[in-house]
C-alpha atoms as a PDB file:
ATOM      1  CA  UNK A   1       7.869  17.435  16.838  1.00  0.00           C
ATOM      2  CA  UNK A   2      11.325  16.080  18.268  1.00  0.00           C
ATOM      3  CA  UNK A   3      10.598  12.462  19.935  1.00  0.00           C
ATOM      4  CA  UNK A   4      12.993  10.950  22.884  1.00  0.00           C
ATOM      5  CA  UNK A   5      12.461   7.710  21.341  1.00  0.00           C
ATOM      6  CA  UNK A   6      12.457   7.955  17.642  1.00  0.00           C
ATOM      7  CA  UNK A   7      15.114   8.801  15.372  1.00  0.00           C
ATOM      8  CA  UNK A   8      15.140  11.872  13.745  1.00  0.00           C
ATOM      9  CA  UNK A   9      14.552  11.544  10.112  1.00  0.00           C
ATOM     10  CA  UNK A  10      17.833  13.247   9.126  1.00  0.00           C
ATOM     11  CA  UNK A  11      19.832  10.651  11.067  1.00  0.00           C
ATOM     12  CA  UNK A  12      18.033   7.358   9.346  1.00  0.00           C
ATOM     13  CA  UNK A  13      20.484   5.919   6.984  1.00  0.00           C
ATOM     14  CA  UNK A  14      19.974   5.826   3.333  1.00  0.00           C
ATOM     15  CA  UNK A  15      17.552   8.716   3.727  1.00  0.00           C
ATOM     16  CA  UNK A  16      15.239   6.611   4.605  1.00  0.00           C
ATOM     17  CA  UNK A  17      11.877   6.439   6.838  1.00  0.00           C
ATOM     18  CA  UNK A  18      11.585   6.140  10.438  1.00  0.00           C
ATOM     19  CA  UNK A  19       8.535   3.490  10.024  1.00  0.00           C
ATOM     20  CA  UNK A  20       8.766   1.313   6.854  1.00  0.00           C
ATOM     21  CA  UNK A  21       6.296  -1.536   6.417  1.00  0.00           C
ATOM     22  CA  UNK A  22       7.496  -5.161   6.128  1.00  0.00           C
ATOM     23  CA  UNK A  23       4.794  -7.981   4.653  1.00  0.00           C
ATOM     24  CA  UNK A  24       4.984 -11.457   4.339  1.00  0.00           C
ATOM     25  CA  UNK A  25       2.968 -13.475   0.948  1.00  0.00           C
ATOM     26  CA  UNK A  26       3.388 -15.964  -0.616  1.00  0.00           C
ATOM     27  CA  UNK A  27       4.859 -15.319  -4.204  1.00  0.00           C
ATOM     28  CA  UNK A  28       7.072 -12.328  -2.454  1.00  0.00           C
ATOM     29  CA  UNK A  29       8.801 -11.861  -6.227  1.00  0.00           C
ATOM     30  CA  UNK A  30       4.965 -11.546  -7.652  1.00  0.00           C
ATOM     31  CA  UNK A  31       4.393  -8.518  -5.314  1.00  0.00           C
ATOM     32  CA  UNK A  32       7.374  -6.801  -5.843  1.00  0.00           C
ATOM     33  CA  UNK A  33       6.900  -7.426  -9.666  1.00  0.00           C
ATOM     34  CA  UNK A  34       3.230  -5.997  -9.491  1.00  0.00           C
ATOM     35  CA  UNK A  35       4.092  -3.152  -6.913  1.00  0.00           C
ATOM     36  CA  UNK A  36       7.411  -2.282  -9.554  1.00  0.00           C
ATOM     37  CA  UNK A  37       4.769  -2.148 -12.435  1.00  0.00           C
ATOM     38  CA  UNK A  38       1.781  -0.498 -10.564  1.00  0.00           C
ATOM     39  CA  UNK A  39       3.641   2.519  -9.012  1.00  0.00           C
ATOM     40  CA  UNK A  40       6.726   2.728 -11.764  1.00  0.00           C
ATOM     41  CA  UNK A  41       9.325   2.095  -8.840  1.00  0.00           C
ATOM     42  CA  UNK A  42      12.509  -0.196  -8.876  1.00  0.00           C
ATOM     43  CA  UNK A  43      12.977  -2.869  -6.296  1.00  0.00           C
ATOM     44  CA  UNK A  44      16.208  -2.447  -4.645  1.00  0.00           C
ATOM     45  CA  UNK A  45      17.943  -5.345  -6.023  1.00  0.00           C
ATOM     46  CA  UNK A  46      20.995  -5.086  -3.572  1.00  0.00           C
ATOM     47  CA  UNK A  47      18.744  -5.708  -1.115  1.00  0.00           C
ATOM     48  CA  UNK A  48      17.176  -9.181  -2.335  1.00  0.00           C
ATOM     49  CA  UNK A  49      17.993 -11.694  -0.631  1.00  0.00           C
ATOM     50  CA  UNK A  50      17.149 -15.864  -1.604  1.00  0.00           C
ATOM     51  CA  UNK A  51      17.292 -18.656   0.240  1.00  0.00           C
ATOM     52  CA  UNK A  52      18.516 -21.522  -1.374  1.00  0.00           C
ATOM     53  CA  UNK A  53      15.108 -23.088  -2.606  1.00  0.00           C
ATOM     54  CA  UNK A  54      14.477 -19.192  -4.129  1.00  0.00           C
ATOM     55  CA  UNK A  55      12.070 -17.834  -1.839  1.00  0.00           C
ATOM     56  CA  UNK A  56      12.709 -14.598  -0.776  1.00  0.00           C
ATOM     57  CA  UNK A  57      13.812 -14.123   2.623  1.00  0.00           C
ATOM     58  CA  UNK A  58      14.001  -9.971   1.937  1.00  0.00           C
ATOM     59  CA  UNK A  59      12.846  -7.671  -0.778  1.00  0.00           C
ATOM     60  CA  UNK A  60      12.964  -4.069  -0.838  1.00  0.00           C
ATOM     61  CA  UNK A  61      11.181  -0.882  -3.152  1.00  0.00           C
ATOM     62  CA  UNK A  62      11.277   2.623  -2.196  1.00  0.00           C
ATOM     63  CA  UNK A  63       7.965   4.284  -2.447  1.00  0.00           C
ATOM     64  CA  UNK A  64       9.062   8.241  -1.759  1.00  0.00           C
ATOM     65  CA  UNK A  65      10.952   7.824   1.214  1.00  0.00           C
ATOM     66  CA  UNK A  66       9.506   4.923   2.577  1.00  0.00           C
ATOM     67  CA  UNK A  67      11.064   1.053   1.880  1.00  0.00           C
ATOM     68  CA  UNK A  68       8.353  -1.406   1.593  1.00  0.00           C
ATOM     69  CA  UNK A  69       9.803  -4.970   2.648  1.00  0.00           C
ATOM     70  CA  UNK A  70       8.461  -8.319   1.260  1.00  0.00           C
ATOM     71  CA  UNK A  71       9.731 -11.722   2.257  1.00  0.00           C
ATOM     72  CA  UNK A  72       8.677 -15.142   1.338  1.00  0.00           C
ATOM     73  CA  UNK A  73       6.327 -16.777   3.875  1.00  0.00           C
ATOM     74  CA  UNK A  74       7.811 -19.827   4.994  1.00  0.00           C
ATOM     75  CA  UNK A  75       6.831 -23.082   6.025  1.00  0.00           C
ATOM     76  CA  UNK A  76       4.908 -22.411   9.577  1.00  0.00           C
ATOM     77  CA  UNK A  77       4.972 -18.892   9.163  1.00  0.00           C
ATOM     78  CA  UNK A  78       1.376 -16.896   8.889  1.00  0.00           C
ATOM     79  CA  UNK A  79       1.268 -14.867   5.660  1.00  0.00           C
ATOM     80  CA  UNK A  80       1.168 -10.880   6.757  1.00  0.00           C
ATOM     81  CA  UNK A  81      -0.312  -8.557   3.853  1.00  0.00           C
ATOM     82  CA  UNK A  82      -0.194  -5.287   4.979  1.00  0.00           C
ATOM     83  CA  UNK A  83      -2.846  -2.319   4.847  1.00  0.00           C
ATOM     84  CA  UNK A  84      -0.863   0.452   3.186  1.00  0.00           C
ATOM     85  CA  UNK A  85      -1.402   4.333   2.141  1.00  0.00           C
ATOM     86  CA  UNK A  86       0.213   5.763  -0.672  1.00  0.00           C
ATOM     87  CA  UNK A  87       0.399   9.385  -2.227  1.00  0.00           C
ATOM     88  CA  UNK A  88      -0.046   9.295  -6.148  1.00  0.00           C
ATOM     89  CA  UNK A  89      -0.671  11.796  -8.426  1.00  0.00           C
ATOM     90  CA  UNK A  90      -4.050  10.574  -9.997  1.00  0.00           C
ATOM     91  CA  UNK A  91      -5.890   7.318  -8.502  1.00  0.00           C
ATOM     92  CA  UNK A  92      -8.167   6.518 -11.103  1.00  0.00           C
ATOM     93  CA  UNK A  93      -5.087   5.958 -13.230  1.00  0.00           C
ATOM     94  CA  UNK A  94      -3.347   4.021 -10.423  1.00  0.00           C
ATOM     95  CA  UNK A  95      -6.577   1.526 -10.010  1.00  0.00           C
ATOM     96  CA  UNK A  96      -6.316   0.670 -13.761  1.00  0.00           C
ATOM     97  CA  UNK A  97      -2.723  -0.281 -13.805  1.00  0.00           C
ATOM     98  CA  UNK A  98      -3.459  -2.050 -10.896  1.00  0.00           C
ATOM     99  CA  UNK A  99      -6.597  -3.730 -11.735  1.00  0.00           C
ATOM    100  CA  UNK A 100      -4.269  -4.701 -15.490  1.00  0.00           C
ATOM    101  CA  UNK A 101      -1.927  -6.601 -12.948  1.00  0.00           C
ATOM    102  CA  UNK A 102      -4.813  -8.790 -10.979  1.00  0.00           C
ATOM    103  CA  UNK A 103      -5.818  -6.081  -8.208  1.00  0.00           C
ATOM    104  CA  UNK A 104      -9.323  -5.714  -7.174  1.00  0.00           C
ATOM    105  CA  UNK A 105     -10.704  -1.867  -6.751  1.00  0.00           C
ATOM    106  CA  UNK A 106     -12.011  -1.576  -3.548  1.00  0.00           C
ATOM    107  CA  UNK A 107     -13.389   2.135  -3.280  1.00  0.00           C
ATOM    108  CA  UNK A 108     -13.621   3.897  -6.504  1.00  0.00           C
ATOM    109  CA  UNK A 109     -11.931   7.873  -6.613  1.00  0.00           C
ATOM    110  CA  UNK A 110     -14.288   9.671  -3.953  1.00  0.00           C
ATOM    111  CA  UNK A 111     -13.816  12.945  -2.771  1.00  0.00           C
ATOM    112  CA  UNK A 112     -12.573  13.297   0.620  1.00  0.00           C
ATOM    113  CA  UNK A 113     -12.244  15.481   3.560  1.00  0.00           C
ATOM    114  CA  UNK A 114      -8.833  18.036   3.093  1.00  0.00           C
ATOM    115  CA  UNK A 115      -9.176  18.840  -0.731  1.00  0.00           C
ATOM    116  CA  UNK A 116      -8.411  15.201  -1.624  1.00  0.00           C
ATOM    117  CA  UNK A 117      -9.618  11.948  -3.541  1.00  0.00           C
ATOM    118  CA  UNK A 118      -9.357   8.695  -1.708  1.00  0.00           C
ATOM    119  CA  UNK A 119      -9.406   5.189  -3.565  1.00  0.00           C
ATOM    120  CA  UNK A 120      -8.177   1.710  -2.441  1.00  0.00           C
ATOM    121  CA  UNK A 121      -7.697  -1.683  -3.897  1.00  0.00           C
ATOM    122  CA  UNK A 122      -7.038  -5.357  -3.279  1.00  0.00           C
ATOM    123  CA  UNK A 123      -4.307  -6.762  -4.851  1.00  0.00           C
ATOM    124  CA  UNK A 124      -3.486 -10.472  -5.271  1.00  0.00           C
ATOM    125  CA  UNK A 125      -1.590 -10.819  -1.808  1.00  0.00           C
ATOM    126  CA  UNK A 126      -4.486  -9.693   0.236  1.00  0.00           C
ATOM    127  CA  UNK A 127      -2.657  -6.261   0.681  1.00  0.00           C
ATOM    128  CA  UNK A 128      -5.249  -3.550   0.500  1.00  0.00           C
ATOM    129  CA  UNK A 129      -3.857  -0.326  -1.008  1.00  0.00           C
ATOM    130  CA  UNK A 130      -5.079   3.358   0.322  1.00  0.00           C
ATOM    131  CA  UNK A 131      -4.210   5.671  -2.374  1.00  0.00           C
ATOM    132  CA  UNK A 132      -4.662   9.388  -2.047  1.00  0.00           C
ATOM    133  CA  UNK A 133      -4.428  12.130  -4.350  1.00  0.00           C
ATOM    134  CA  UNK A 134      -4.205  15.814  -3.479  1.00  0.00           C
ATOM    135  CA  UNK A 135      -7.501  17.620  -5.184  1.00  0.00           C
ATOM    136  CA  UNK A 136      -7.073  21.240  -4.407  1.00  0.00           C
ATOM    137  CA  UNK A 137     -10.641  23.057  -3.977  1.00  0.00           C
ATOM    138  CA  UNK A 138     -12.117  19.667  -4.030  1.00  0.00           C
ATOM    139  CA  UNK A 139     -15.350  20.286  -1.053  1.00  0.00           C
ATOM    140  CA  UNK A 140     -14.864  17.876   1.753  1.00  0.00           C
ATOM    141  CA  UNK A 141     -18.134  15.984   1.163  1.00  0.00           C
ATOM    142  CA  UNK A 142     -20.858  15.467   3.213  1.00  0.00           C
ATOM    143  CA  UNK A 143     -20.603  13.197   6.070  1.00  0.00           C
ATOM    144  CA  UNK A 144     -23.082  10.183   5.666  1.00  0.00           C
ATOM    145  CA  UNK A 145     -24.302  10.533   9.418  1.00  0.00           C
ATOM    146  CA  UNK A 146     -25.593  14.313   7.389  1.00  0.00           C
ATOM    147  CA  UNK A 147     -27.028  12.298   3.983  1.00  0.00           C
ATOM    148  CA  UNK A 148     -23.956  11.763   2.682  1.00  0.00           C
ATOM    149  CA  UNK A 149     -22.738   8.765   1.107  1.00  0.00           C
ATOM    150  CA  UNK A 150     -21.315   5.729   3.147  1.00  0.00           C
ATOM    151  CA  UNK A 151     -18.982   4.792   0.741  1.00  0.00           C
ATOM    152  CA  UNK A 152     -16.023   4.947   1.844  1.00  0.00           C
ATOM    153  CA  UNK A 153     -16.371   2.979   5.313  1.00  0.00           C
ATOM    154  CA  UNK A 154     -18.959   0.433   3.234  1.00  0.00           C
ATOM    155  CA  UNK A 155     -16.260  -0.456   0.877  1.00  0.00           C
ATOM    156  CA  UNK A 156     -13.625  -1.278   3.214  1.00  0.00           C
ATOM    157  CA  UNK A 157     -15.883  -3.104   5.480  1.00  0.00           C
ATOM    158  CA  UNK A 158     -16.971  -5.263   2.586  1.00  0.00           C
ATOM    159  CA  UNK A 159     -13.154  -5.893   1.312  1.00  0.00           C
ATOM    160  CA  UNK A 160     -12.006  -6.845   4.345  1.00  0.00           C
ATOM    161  CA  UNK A 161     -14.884  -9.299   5.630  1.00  0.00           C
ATOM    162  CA  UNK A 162     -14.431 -11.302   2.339  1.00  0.00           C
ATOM    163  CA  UNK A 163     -10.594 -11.952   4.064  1.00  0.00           C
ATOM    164  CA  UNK A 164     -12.058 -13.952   6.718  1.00  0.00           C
ATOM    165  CA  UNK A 165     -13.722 -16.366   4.540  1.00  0.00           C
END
């Protein structure tokens, strides 16, 4: 699908994404430590940019195509964690490095609809994590509003309430 507005991916720079996420923590050089360890990706260290006192005014890692962007929240600034998907290759195994660097497992592996397994975490910066993993002739599971389990709306639900506290 060609938009009028958006670029086309072949003309971003850098091969890069036409939508890349950008959060704001404090401890900006803790994420991109724990998101370098967790996912086994290298922050882009041309791209990090101090202030003066240290804080990070711009960080950068490519996940696939896509540049996830941490700064430094600054005095009078909100902090921004993001809510962010990711494609890995097995979650379980993703939720156990995670949870070995401080993250909180939000929604165990469950099967999901389209042959795939759904899991998602907390991790120290309030960012909660949607990771997916193909599972090819996996059965989309029953919908609760059938008997099925609520689990995966329950989970989120809960994890992000406990933010507004």
């Amino acid at each position: 699908m060609n938009s009028e507005i958006l670029l086309p991916q072949r003309s971003v720079p850098h091969a890069g994404a036409v939508l890349n996420p950008f959060v704001i923590v404090d401890d900006a050089a803790g994420l991109v430590t724990f998101v370098s360890e967790v996912f086994g990706v290298q922050e882009a260290t041309e791209a990090r940019t101090p202030l003066p006192d240290g804080k990070l005014i711009h960080a950068q890692l490519r996940l696939g195509n896509v540049d996830l962007m941490i700064a430094d929240r600054l005095d009078g600034w909100p902090p921004r964690p993001g809510l962010l998907q990711v494609w890995v290759r097995d979650v379980a195994t993703v939720l156990r490095r995670a949870n070995g660097h401080g993250a909180t497992t939000v929604t165990e592996p469950t099967p999901f609809y389209g042959e795939s397994t759904l899991g998602r975490m907390l991790d120290p910066w309030q960012n909660v994590w949607w990771l997916w993993a193909p599972a090819p002739g996996q059965p989309d599971p029953t919908p609760h509003w059938d008997g099925g389990p609520d689990v995966v709306f329950t989970t989120l639900d809960n994890a992000l309430k406990s933010l507004t506290t």
